[in-house]
Protein backbone atom coordinates (compact mmCIF):
# COMPACT_ATOMS: atom_id res chain seq x y z
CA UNK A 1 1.51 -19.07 -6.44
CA UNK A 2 -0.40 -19.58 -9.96
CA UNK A 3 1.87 -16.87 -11.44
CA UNK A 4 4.87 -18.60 -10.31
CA UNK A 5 4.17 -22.02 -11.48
CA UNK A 6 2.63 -20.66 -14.42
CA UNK A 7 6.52 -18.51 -14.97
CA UNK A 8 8.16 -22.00 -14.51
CA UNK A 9 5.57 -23.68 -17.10
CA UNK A 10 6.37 -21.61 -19.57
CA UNK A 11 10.35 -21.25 -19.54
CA UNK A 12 9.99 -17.65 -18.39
CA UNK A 13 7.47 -15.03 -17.37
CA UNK A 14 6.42 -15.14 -20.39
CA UNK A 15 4.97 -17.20 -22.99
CA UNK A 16 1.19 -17.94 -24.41
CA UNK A 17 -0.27 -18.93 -20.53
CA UNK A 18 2.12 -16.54 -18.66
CA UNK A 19 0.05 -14.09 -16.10
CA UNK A 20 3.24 -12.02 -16.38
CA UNK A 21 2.90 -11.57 -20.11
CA UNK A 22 0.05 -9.51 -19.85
CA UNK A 23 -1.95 -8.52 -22.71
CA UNK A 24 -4.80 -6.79 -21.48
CA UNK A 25 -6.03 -4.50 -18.85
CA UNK A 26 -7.43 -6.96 -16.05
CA UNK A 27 -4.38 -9.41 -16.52
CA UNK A 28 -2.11 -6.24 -16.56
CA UNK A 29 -3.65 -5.19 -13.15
CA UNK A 30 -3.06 -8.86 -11.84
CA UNK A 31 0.46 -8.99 -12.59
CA UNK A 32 1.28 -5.69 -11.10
CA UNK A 33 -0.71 -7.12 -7.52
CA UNK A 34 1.35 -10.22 -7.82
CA UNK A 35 4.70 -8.09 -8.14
CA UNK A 36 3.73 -5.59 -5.21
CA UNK A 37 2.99 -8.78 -3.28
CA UNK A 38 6.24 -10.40 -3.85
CA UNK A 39 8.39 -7.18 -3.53
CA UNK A 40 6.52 -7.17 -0.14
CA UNK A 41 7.42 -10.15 0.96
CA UNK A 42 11.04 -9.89 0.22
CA UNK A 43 11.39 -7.13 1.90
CA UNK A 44 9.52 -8.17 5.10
CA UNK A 45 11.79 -10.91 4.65
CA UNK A 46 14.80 -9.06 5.08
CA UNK A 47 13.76 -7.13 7.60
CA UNK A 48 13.03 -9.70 9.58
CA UNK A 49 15.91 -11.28 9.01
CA UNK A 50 18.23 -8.10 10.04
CA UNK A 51 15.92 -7.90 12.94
CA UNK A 52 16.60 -11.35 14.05
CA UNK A 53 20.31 -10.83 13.63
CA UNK A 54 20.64 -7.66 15.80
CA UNK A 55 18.69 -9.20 18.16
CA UNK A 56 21.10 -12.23 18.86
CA UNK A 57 24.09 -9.81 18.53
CA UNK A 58 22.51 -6.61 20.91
CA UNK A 59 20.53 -8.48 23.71
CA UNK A 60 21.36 -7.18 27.04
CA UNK A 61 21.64 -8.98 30.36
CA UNK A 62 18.85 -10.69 31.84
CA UNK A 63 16.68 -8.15 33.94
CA UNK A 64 16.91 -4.04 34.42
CA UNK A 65 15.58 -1.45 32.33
CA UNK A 66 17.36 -1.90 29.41
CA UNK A 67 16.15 -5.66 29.10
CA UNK A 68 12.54 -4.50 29.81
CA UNK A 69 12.74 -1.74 27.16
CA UNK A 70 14.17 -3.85 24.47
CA UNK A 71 11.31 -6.83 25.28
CA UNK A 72 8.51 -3.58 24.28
CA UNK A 73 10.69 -2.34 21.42
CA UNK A 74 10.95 -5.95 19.46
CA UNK A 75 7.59 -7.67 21.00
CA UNK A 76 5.08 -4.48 20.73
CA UNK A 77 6.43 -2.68 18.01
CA UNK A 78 8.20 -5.04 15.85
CA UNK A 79 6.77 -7.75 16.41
CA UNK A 80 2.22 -6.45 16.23
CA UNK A 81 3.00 -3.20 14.49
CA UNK A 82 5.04 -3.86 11.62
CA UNK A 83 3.36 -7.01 10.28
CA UNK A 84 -0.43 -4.96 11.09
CA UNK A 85 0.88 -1.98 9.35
CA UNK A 86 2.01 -4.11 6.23
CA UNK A 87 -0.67 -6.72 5.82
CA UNK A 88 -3.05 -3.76 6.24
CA UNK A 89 -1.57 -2.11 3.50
CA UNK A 90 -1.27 -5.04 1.25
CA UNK A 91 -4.94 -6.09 1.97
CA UNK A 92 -6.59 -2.52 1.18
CA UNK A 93 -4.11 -2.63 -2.24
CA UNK A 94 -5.60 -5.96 -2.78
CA UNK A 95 -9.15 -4.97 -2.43
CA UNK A 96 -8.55 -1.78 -4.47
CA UNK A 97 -6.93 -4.03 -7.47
CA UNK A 98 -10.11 -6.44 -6.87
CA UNK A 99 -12.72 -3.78 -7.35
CA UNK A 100 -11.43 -2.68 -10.63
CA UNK A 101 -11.79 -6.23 -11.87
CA UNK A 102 -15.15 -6.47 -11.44
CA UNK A 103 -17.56 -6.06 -14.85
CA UNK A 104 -18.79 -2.60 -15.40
CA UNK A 105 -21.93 -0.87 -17.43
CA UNK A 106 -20.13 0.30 -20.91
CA UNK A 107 -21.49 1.56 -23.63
CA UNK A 108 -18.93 -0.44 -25.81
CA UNK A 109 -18.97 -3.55 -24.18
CA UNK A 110 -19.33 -7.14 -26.01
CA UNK A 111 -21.33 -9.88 -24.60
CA UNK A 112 -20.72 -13.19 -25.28
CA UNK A 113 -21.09 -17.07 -23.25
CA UNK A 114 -18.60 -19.37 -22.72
CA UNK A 115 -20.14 -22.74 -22.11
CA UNK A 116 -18.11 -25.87 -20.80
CA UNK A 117 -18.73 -29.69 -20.87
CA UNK A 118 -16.20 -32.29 -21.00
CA UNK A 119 -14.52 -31.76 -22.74
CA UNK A 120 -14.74 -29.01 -25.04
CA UNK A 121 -16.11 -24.88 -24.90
CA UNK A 122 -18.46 -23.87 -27.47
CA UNK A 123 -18.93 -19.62 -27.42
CA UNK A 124 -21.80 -17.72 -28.19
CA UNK A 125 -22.29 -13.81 -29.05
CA UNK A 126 -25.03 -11.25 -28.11
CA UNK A 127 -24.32 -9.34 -31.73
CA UNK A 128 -24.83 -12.73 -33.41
CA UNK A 129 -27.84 -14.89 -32.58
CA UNK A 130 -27.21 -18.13 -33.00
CA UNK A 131 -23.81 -17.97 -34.02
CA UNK A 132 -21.75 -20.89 -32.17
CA UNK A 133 -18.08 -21.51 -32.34
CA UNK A 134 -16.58 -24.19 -30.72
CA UNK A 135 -13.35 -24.54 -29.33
CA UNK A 136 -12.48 -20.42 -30.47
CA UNK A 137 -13.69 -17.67 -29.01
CA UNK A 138 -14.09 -14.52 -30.70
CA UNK A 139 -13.90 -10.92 -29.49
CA UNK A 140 -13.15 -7.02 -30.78
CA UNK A 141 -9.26 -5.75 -29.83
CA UNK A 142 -9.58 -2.94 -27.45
CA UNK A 143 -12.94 -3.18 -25.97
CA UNK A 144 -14.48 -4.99 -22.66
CA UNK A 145 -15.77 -7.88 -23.22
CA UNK A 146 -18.09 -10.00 -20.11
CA UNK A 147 -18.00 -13.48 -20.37
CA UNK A 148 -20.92 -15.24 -19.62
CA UNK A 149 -19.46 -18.26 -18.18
CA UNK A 150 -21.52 -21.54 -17.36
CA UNK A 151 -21.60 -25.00 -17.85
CA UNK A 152 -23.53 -28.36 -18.56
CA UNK A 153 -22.02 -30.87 -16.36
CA UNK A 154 -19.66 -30.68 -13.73
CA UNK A 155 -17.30 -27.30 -12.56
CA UNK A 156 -14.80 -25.80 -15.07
CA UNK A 157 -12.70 -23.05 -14.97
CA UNK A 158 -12.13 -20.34 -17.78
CA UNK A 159 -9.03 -18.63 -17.74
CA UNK A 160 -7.27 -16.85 -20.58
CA UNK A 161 -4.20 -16.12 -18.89
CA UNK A 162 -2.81 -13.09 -20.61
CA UNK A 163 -6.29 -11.49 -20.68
CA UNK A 164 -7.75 -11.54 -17.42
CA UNK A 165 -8.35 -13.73 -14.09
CA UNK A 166 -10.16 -17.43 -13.87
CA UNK A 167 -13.88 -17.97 -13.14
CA UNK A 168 -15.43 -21.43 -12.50
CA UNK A 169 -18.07 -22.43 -14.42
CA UNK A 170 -20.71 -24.02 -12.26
CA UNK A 171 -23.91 -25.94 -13.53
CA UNK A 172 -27.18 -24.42 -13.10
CA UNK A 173 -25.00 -20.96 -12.31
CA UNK A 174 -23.72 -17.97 -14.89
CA UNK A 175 -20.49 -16.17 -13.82
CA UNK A 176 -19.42 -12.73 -15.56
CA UNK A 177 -15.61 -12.29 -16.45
CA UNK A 178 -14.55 -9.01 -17.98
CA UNK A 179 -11.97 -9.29 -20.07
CA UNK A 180 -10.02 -7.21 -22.76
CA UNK A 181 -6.81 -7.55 -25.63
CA UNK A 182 -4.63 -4.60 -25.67
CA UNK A 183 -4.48 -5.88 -29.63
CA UNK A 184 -5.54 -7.99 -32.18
CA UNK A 185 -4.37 -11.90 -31.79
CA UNK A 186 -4.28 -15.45 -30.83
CA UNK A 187 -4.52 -16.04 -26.97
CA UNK A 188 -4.44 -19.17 -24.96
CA UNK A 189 -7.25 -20.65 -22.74
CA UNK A 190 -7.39 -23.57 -20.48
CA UNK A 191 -9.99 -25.28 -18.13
CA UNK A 192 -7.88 -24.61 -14.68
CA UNK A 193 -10.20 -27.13 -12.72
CA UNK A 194 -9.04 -30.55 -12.18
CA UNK A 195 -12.58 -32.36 -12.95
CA UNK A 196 -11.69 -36.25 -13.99
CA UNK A 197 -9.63 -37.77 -16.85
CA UNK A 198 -9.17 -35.45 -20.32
CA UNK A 199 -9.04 -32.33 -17.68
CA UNK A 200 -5.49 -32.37 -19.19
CA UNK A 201 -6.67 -31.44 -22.82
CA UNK A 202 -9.70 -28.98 -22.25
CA UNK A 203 -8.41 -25.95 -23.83
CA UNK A 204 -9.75 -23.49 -25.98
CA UNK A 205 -8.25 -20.32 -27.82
CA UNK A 206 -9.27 -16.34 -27.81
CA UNK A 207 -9.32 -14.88 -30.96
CA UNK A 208 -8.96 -10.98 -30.89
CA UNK A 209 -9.88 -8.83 -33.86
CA UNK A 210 -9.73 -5.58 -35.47
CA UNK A 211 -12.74 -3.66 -36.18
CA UNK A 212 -12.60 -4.94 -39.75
CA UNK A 213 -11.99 -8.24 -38.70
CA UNK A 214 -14.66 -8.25 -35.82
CA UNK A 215 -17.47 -6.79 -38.51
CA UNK A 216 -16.83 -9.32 -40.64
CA UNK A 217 -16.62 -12.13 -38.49
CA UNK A 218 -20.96 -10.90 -36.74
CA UNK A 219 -21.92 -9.91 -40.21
CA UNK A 220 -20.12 -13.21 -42.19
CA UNK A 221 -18.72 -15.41 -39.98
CA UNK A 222 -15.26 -14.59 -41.69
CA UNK A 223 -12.18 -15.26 -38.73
């Protein structure tokens, strides 16, 4: 549903907030679930639909075998079968997509927090202590990075489209995201939880850097 709204949004499956632009591994995984879904769904539609049709054109008198055997074929097989068959398939494809979402132990991966209020993000980094940037976030090109999402007032939601899933931010609470750019670039971020007046405007953007770039930026603050 978000991935259709978001096509519409943009003029296209693609654009900067597009989850069918992906840019990154985790967003690239989310857009290939959401296209198995929908190529599901047409085609259970369609079958359904030829079902239906045959059955108004083929059904037999009332009563005898033949009526009896055609009840079992469309009510037992058809009709419990196919959809338990399909929606078990989907769901274990589902869980298997959701598992390889979750944040991993790497030896290369970035830490940083992404901390909400209304209405603005400010972004901190585990290589640079005390380093703060508000409104940009900052990360290498082609490694994980796990957001360490939180905030100071009410719920937000972090989402970098092109990148990766969303993640509310809930007071009190820290939520990890793990998120990665295929390359260096600009990327576009929104708050995606309605949460009072200016919930309109609370954006933010994802900077993504080459190692030259990323070295300078912990070691000099450079962008």
């Amino acid at each position: 549903m978000c991935a259709a709204t978001t096509c519409v949004v943009a003029g296209g499956c693609a654009g900067p907030l597009s989850t069918l632009d992906p840019a990154g591994p985790a967003s690239g995984r989310i857009a290939t679930l959401w296209w198995v879904m929908l190529s599901g769904s047409v085609v259970i539609f369609a079958f359904v639909m030829v079902l239906l049709v045959m059955a108004w054109r083929r059904a037999p008198p009332d009563g005898g075998d033949e009526s009896r055997a055609l009840e079992r074929l469309w009510v037992h097989r058809l009709g419990i079968a196919f959809p338990v068959v399909v929606l078990a398939a989907l769901l274990v494809y589902g869980l298997v997509i959701g598992e390889a979402l979750l944040p991993r132990a790497s030896d290369t991966t970035v830490v940083v927090r992404a901390e909400a209020r209304q209405w603005a993000w400010t972004f901190g980094y585990a290589d640079a202590p005390g380093r703060r940037t508000p409104g940009v976030l900052h990360i290498p090109a082609r490694r994980p990075v796990d957001v360490e999402i939180t905030t100071l007032d009410v719920v937000h939601s972090f989402w970098v489209p092109r990148l990766a899933g969303k993640l509310d931010a809930i007071p009190g609470h820290v939520n990890r995201l793990r998120l990665e750019a295929d390359a260096p670039g600009r990327y576009a971020g929104v708050s995606a939880e309605f949460n009072g007046n200016g919930y309109g405007t609370h954006a933010f953007e994802v900077v993504a850097h080459d190692p030259a770039g990323w070295k300078a930026f912990i070691e000099r603050g450079g962008e």
